[in-house]
PDB file of N, CA and C in Angstrom:
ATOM      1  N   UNK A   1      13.308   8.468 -18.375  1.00  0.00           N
ATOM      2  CA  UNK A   1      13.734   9.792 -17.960  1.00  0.00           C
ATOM      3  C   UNK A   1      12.604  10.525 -17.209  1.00  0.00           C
ATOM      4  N   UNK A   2      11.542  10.254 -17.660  1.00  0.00           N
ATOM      5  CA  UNK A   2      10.098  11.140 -17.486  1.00  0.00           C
ATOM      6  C   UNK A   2       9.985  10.612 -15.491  1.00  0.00           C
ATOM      7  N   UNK A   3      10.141   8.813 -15.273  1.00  0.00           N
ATOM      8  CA  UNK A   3      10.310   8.666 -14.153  1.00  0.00           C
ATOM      9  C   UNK A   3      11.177   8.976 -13.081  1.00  0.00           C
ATOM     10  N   UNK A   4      12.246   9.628 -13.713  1.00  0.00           N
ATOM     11  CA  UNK A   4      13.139   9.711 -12.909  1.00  0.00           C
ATOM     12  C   UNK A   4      12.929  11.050 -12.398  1.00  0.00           C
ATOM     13  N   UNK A   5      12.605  11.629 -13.298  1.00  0.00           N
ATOM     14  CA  UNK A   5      12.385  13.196 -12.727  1.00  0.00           C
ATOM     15  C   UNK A   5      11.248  13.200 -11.547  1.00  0.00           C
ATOM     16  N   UNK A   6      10.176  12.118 -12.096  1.00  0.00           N
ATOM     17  CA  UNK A   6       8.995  12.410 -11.273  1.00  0.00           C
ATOM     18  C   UNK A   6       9.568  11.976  -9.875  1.00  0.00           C
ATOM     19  N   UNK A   7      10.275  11.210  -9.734  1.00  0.00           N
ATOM     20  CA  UNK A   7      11.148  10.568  -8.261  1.00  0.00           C
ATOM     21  C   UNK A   7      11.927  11.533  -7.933  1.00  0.00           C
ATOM     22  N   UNK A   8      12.564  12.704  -8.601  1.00  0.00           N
ATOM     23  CA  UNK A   8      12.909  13.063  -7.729  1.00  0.00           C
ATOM     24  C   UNK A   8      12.509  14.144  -7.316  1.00  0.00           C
ATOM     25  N   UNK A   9      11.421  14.714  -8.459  1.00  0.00           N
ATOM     26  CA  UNK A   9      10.672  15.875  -7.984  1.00  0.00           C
ATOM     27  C   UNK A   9      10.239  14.971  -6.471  1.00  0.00           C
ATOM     28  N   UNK A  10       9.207  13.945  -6.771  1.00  0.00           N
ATOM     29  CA  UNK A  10       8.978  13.392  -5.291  1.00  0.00           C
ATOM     30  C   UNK A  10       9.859  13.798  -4.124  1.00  0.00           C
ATOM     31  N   UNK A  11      10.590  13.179  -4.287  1.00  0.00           N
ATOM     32  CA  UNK A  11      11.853  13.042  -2.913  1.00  0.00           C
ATOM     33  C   UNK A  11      12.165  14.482  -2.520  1.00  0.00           C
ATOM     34  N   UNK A  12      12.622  15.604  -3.949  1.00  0.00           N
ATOM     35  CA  UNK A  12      12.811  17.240  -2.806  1.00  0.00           C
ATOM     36  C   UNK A  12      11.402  17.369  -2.361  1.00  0.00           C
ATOM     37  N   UNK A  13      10.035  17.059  -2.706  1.00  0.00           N
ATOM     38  CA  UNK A  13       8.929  17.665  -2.213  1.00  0.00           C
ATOM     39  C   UNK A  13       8.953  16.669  -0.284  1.00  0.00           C
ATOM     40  N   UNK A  14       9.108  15.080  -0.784  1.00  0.00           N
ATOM     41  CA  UNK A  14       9.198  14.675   0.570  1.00  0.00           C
ATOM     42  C   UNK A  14      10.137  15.549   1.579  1.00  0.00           C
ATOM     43  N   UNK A  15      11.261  15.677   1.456  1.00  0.00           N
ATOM     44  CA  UNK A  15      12.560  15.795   2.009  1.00  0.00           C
ATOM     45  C   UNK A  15      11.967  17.554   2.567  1.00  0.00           C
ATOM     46  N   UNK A  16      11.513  18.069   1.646  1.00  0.00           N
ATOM     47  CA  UNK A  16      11.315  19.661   2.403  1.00  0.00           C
ATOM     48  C   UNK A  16       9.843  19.253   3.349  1.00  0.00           C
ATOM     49  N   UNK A  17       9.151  18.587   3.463  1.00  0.00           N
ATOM     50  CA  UNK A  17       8.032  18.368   4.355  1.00  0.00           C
ATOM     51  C   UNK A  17       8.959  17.832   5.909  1.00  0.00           C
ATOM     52  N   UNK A  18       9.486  17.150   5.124  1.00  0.00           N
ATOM     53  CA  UNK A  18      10.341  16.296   6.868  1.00  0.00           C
ATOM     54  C   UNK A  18      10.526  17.265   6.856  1.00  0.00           C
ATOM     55  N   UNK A  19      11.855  17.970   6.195  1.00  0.00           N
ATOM     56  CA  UNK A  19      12.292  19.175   7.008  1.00  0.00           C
ATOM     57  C   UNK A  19      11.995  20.488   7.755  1.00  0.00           C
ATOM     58  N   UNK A  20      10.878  20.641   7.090  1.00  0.00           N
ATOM     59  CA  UNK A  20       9.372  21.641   7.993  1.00  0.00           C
ATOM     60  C   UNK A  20       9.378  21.289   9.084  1.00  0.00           C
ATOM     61  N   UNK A  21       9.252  19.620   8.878  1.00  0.00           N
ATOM     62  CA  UNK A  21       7.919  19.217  10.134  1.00  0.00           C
ATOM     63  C   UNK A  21       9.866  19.044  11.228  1.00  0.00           C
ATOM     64  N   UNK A  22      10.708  18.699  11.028  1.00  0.00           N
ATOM     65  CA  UNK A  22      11.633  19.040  12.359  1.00  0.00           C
ATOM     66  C   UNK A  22      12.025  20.267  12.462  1.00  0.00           C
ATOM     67  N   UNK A  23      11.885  21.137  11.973  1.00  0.00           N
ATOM     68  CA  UNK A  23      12.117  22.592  12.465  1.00  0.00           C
ATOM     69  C   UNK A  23      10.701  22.770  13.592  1.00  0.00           C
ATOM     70  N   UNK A  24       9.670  22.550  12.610  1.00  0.00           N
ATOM     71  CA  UNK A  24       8.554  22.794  13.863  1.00  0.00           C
ATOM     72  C   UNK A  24       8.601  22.267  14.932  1.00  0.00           C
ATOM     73  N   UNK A  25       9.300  20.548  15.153  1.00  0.00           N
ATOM     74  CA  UNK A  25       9.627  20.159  16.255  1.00  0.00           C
ATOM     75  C   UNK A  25      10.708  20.648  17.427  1.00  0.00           C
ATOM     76  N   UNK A  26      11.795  21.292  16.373  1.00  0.00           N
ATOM     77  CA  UNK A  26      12.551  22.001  16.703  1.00  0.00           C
ATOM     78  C   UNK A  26      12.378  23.326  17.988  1.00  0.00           C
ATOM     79  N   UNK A  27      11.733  23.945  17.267  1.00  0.00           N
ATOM     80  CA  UNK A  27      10.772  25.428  17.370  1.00  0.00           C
ATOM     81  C   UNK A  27       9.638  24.719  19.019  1.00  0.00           C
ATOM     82  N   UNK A  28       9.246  24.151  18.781  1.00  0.00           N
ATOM     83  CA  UNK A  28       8.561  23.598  19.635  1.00  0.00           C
ATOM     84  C   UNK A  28       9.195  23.561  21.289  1.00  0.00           C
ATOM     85  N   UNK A  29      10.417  22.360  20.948  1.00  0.00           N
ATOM     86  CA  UNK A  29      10.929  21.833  21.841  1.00  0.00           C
ATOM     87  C   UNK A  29      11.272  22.983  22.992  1.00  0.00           C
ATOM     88  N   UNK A  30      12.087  24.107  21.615  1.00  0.00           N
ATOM     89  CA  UNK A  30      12.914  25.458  22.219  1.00  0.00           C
ATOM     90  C   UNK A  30      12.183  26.013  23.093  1.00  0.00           C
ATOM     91  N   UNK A  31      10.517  26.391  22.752  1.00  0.00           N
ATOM     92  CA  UNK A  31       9.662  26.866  23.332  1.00  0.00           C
ATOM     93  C   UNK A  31       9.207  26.292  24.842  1.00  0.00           C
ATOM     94  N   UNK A  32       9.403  25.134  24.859  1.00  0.00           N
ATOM     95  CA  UNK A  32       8.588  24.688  26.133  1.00  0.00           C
ATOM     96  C   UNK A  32      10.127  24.858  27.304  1.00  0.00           C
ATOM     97  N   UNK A  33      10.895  24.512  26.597  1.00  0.00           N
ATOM     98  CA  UNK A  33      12.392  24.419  27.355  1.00  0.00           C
ATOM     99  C   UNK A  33      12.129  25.705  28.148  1.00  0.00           C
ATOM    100  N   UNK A  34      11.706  27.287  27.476  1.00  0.00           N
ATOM    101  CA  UNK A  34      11.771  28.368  27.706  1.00  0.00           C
ATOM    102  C   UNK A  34      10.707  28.446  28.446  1.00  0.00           C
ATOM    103  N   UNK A  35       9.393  28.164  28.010  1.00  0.00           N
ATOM    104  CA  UNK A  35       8.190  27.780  29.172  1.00  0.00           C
ATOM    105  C   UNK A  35       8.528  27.788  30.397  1.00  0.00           C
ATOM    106  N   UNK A  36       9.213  26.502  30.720  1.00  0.00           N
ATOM    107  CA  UNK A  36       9.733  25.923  32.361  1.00  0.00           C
ATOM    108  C   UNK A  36      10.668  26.772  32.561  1.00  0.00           C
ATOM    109  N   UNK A  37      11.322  27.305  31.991  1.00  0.00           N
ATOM    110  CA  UNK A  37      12.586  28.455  32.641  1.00  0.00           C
ATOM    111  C   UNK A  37      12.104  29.695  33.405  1.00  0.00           C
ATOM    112  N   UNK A  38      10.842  29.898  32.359  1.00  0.00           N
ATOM    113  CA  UNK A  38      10.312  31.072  32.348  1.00  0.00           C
ATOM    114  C   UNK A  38       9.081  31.345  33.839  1.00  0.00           C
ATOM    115  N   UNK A  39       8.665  29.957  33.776  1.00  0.00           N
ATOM    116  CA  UNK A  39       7.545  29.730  34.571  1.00  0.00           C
ATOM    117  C   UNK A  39       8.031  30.535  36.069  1.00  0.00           C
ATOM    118  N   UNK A  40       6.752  31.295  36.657  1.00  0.00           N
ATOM    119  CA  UNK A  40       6.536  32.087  38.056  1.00  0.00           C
ATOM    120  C   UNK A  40       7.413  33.043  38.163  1.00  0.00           C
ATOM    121  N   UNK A  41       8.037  34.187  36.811  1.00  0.00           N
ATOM    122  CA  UNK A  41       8.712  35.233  36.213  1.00  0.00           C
ATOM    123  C   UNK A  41       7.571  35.844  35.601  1.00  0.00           C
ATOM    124  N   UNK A  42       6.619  35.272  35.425  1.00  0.00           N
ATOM    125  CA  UNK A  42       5.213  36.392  34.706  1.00  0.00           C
ATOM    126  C   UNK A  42       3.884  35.947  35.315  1.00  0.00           C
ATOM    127  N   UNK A  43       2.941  36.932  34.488  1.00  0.00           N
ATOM    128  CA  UNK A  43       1.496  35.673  35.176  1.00  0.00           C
ATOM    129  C   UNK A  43       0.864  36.629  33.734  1.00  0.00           C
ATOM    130  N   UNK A  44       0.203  35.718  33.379  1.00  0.00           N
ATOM    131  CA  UNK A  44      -1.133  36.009  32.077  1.00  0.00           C
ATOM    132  C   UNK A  44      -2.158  36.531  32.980  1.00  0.00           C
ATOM    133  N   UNK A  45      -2.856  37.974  33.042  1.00  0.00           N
ATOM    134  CA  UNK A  45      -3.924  38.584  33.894  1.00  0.00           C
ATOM    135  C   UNK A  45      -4.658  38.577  32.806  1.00  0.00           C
ATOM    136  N   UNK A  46      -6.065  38.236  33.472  1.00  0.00           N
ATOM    137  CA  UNK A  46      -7.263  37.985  33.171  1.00  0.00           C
ATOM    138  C   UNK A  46      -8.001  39.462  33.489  1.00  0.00           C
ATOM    139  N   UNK A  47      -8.326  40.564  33.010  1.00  0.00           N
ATOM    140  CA  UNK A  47      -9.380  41.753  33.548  1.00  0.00           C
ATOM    141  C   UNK A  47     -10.253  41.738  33.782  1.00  0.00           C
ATOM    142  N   UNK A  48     -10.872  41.899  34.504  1.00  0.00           N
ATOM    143  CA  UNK A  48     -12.194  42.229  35.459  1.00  0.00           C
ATOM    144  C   UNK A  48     -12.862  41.224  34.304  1.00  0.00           C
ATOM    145  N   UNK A  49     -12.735  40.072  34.113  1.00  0.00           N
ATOM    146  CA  UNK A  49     -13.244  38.823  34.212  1.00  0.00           C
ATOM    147  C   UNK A  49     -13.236  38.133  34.875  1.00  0.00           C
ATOM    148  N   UNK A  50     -13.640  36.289  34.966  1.00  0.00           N
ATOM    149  CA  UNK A  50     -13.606  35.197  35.367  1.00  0.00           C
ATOM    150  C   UNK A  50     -13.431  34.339  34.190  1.00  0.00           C
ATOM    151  N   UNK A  51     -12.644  35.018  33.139  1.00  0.00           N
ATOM    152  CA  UNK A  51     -12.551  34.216  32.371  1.00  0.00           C
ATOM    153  C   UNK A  51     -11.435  33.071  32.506  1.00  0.00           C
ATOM    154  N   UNK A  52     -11.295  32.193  31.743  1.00  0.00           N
ATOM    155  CA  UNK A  52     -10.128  31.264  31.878  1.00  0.00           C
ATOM    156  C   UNK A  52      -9.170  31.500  30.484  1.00  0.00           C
ATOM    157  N   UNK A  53      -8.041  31.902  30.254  1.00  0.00           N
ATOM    158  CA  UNK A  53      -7.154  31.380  29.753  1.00  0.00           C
ATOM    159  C   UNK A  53      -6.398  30.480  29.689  1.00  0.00           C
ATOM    160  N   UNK A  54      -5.851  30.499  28.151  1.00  0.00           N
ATOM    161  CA  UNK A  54      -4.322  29.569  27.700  1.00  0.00           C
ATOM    162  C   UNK A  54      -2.958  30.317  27.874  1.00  0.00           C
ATOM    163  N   UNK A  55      -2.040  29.774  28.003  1.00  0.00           N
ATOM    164  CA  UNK A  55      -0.661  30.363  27.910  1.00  0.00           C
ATOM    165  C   UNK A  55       0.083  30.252  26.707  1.00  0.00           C
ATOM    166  N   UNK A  56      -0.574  30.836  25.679  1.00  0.00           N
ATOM    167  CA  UNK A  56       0.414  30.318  24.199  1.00  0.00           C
ATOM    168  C   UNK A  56       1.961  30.431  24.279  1.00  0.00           C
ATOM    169  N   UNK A  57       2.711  29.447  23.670  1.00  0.00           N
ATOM    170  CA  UNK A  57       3.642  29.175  23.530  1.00  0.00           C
ATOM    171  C   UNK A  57       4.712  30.500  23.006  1.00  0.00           C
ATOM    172  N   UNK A  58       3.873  31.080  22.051  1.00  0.00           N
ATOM    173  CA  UNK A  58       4.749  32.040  20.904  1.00  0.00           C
ATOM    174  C   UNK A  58       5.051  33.398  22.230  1.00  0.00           C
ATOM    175  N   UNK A  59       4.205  33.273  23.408  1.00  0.00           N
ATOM    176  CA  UNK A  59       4.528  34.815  24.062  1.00  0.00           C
ATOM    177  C   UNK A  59       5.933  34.263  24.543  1.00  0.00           C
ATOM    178  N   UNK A  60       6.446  33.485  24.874  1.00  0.00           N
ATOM    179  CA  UNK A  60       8.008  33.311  25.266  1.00  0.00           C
ATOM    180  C   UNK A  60       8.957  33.940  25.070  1.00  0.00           C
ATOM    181  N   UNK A  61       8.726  34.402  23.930  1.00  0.00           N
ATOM    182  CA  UNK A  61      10.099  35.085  23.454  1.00  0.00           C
ATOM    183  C   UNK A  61       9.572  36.436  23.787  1.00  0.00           C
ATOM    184  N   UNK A  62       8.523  37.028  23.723  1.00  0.00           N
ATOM    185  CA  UNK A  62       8.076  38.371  24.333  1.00  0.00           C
ATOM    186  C   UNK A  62       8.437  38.807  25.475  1.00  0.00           C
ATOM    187  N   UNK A  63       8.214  37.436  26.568  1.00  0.00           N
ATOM    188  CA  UNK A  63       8.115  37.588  27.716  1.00  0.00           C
ATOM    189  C   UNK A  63       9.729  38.051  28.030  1.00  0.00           C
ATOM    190  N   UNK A  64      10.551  37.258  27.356  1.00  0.00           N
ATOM    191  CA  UNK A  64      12.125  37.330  27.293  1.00  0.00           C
ATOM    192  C   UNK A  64      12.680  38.465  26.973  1.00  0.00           C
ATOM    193  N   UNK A  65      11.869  38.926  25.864  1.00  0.00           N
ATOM    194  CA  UNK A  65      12.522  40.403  25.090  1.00  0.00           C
ATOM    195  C   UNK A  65      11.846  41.417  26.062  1.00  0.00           C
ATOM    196  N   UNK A  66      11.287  41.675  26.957  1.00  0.00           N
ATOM    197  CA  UNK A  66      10.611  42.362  27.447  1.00  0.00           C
ATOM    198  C   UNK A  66      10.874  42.887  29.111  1.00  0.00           C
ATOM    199  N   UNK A  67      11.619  41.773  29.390  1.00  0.00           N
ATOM    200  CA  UNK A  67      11.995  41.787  30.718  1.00  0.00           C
ATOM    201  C   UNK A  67      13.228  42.607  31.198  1.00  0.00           C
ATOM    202  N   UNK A  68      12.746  43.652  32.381  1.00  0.00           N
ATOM    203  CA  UNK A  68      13.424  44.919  32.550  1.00  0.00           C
ATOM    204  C   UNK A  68      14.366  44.777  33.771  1.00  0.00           C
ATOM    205  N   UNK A  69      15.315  45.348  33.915  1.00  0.00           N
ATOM    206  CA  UNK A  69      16.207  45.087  35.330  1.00  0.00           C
ATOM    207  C   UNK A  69      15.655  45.511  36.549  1.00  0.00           C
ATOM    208  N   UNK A  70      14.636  46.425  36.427  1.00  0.00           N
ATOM    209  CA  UNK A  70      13.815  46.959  37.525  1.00  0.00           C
ATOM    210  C   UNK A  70      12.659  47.484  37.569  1.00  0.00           C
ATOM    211  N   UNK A  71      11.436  47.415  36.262  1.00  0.00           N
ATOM    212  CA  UNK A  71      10.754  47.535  36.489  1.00  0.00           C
ATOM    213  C   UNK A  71       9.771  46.304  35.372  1.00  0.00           C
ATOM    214  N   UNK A  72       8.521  46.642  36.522  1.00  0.00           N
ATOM    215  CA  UNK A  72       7.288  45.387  36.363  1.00  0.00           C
ATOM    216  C   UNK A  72       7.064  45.725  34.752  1.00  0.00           C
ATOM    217  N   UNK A  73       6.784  44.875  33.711  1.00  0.00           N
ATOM    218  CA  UNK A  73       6.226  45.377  32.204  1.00  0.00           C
ATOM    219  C   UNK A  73       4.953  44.816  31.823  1.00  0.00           C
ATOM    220  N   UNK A  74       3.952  45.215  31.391  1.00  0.00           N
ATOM    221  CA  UNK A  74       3.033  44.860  30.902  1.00  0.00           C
ATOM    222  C   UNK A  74       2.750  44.755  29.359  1.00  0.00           C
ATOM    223  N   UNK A  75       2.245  43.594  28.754  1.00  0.00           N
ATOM    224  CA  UNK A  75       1.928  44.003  27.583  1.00  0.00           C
ATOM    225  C   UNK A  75       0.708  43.190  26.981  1.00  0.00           C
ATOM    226  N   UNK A  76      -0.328  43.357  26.482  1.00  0.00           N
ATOM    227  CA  UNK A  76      -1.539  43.089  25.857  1.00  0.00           C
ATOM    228  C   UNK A  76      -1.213  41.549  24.885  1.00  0.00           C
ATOM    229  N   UNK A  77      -2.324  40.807  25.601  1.00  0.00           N
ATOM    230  CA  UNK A  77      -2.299  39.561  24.832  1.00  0.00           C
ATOM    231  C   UNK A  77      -3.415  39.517  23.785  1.00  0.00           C
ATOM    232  N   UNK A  78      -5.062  39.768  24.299  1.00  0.00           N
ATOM    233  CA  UNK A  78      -5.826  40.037  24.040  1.00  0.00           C
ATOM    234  C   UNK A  78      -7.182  41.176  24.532  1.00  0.00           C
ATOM    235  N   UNK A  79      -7.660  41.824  23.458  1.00  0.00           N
ATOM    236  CA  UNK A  79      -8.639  42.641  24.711  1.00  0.00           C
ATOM    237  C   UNK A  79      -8.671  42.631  26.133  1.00  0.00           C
ATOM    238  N   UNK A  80      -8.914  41.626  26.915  1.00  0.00           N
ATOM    239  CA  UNK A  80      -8.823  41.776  28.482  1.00  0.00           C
ATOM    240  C   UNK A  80      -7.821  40.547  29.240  1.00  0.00           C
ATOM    241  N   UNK A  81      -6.483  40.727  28.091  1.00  0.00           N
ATOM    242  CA  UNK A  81      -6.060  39.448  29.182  1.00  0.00           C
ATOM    243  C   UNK A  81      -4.708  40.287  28.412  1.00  0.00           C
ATOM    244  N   UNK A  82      -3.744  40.926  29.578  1.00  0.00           N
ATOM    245  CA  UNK A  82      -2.248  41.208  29.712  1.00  0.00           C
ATOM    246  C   UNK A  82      -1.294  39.962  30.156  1.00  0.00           C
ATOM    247  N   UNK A  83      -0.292  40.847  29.606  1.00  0.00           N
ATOM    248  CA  UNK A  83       1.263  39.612  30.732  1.00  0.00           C
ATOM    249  C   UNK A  83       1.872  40.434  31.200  1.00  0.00           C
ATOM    250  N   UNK A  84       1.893  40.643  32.422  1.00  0.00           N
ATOM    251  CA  UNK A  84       2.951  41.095  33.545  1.00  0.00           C
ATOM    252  C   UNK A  84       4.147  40.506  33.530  1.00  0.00           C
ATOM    253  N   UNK A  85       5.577  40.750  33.941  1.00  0.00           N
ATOM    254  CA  UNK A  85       6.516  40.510  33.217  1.00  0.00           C
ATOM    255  C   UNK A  85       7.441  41.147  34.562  1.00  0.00           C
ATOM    256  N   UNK A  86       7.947  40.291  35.503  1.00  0.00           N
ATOM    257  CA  UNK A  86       8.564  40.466  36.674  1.00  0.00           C
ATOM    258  C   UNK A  86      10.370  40.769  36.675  1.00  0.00           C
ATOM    259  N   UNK A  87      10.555  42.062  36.664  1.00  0.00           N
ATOM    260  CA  UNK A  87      11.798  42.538  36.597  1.00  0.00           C
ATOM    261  C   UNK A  87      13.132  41.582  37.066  1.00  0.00           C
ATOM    262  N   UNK A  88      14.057  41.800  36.625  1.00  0.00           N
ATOM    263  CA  UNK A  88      15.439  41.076  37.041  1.00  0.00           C
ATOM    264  C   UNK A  88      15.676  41.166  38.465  1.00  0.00           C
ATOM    265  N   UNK A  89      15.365  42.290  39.095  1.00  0.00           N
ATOM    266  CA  UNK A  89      15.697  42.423  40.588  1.00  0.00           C
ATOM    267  C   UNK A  89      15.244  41.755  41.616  1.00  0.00           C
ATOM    268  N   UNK A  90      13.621  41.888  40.973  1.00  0.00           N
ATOM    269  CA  UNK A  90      12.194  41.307  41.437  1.00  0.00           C
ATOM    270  C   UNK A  90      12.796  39.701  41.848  1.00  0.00           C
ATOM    271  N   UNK A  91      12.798  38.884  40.234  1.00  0.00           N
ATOM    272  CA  UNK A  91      13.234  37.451  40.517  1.00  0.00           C
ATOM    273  C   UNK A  91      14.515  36.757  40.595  1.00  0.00           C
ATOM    274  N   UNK A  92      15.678  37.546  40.874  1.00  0.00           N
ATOM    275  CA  UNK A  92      16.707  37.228  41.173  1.00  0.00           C
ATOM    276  C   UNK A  92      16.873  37.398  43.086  1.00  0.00           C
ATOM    277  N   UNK A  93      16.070  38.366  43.632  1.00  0.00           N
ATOM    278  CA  UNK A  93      16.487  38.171  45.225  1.00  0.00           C
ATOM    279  C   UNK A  93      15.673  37.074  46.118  1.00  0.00           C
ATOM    280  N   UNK A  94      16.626  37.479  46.976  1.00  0.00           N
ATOM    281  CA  UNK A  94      16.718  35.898  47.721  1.00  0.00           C
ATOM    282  C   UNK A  94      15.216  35.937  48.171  1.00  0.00           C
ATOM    283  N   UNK A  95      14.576  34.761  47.944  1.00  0.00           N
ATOM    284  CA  UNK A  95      13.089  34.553  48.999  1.00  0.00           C
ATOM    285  C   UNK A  95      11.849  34.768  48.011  1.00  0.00           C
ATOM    286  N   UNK A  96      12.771  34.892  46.976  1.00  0.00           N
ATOM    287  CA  UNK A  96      11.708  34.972  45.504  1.00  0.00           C
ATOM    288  C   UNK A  96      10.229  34.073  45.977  1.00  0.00           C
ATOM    289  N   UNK A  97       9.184  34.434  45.719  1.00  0.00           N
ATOM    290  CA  UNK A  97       8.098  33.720  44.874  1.00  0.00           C
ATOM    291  C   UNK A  97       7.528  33.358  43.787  1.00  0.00           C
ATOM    292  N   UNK A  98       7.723  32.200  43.448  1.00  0.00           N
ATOM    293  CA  UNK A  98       7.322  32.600  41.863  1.00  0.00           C
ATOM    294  C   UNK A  98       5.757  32.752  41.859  1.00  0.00           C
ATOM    295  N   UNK A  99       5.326  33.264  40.522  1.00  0.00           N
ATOM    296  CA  UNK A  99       3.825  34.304  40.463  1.00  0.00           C
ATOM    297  C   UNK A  99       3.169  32.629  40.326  1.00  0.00           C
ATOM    298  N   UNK A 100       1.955  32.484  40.023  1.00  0.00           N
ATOM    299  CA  UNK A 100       0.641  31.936  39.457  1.00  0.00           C
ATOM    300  C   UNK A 100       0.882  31.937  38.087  1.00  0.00           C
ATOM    301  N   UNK A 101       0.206  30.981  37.155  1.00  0.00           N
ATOM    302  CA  UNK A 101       0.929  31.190  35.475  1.00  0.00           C
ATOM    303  C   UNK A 101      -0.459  32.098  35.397  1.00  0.00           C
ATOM    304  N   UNK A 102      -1.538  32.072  36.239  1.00  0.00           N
ATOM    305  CA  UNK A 102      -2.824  32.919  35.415  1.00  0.00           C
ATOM    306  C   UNK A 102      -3.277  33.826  36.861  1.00  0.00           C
ATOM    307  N   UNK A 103      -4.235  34.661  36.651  1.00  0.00           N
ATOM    308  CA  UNK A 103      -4.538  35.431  37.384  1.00  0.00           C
ATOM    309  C   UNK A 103      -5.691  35.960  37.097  1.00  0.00           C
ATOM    310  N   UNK A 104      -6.667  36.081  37.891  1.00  0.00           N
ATOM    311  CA  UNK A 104      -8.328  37.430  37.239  1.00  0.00           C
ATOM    312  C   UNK A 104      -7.541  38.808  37.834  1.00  0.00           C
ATOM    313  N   UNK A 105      -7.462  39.719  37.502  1.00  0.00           N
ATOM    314  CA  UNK A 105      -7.271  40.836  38.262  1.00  0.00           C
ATOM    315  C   UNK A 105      -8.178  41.379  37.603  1.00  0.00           C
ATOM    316  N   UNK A 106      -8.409  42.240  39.002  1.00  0.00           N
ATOM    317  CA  UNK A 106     -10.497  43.542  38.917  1.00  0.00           C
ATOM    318  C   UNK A 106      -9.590  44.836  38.938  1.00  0.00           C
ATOM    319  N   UNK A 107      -9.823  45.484  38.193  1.00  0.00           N
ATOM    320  CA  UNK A 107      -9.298  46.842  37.890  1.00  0.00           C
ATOM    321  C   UNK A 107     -10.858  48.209  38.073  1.00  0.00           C
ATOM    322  N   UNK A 108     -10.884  48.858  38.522  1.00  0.00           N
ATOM    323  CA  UNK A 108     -11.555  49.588  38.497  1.00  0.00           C
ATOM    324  C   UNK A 108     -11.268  50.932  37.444  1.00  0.00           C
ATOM    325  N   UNK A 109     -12.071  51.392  37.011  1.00  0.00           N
ATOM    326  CA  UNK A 109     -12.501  52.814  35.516  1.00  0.00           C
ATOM    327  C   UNK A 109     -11.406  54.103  36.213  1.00  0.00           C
TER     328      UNK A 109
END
């Protein structure tokens, strides 16, 4: 009896790890899908640096919830690095460009 329990305590402890680890794959997949959709609709600005950034995955859904029918949005990633966030009007007309995924922009005081 004592083994049987320990097997199956085992098996829900296995069974909820798989199941973590495909949601995270899950979660993942969703994200990059949204990445490429998303891609040259924003740009990650760099401030009056030369620094280099990453594009984390998790701003996706920001970038999504955030996006206005007509105007540009900004919002803070870290101390000196924003995401610009290119309105519906902006990237729906004809002759669109899409942005750069990164950018330095020099802002002056």
């Amino acid at each position: 009896m004592k083994r049987t329990l320990q097997f199956l305590f085992l098996a829900i402890i296995l069974s909820i790890k798989l199941s973590a680890q495909n949601e995270g794959k899950l979660e993942s997949h969703r994200l990059m899908t949204l990445f490429h959709k998303l891609e040259g609709t924003y740009q990650v600005q760099v401030i009056n640096s030369r620094d280099k950034t990453e594009t984390p995955l998790w701003i996706m859904d920001s970038i999504e919830a955030k996006r206005h029918q007509s105007e540009v949005v900004y919002f803070p990633l870290k101390n000196n690095v924003r995401v610009m966030v290119l309105p519906f009007n902006v990237i729906n007309k004809k002759g669109f460009v899409p942005l750069p995924r990164t950018a330095n922009v020099y802002l002056s005081n």
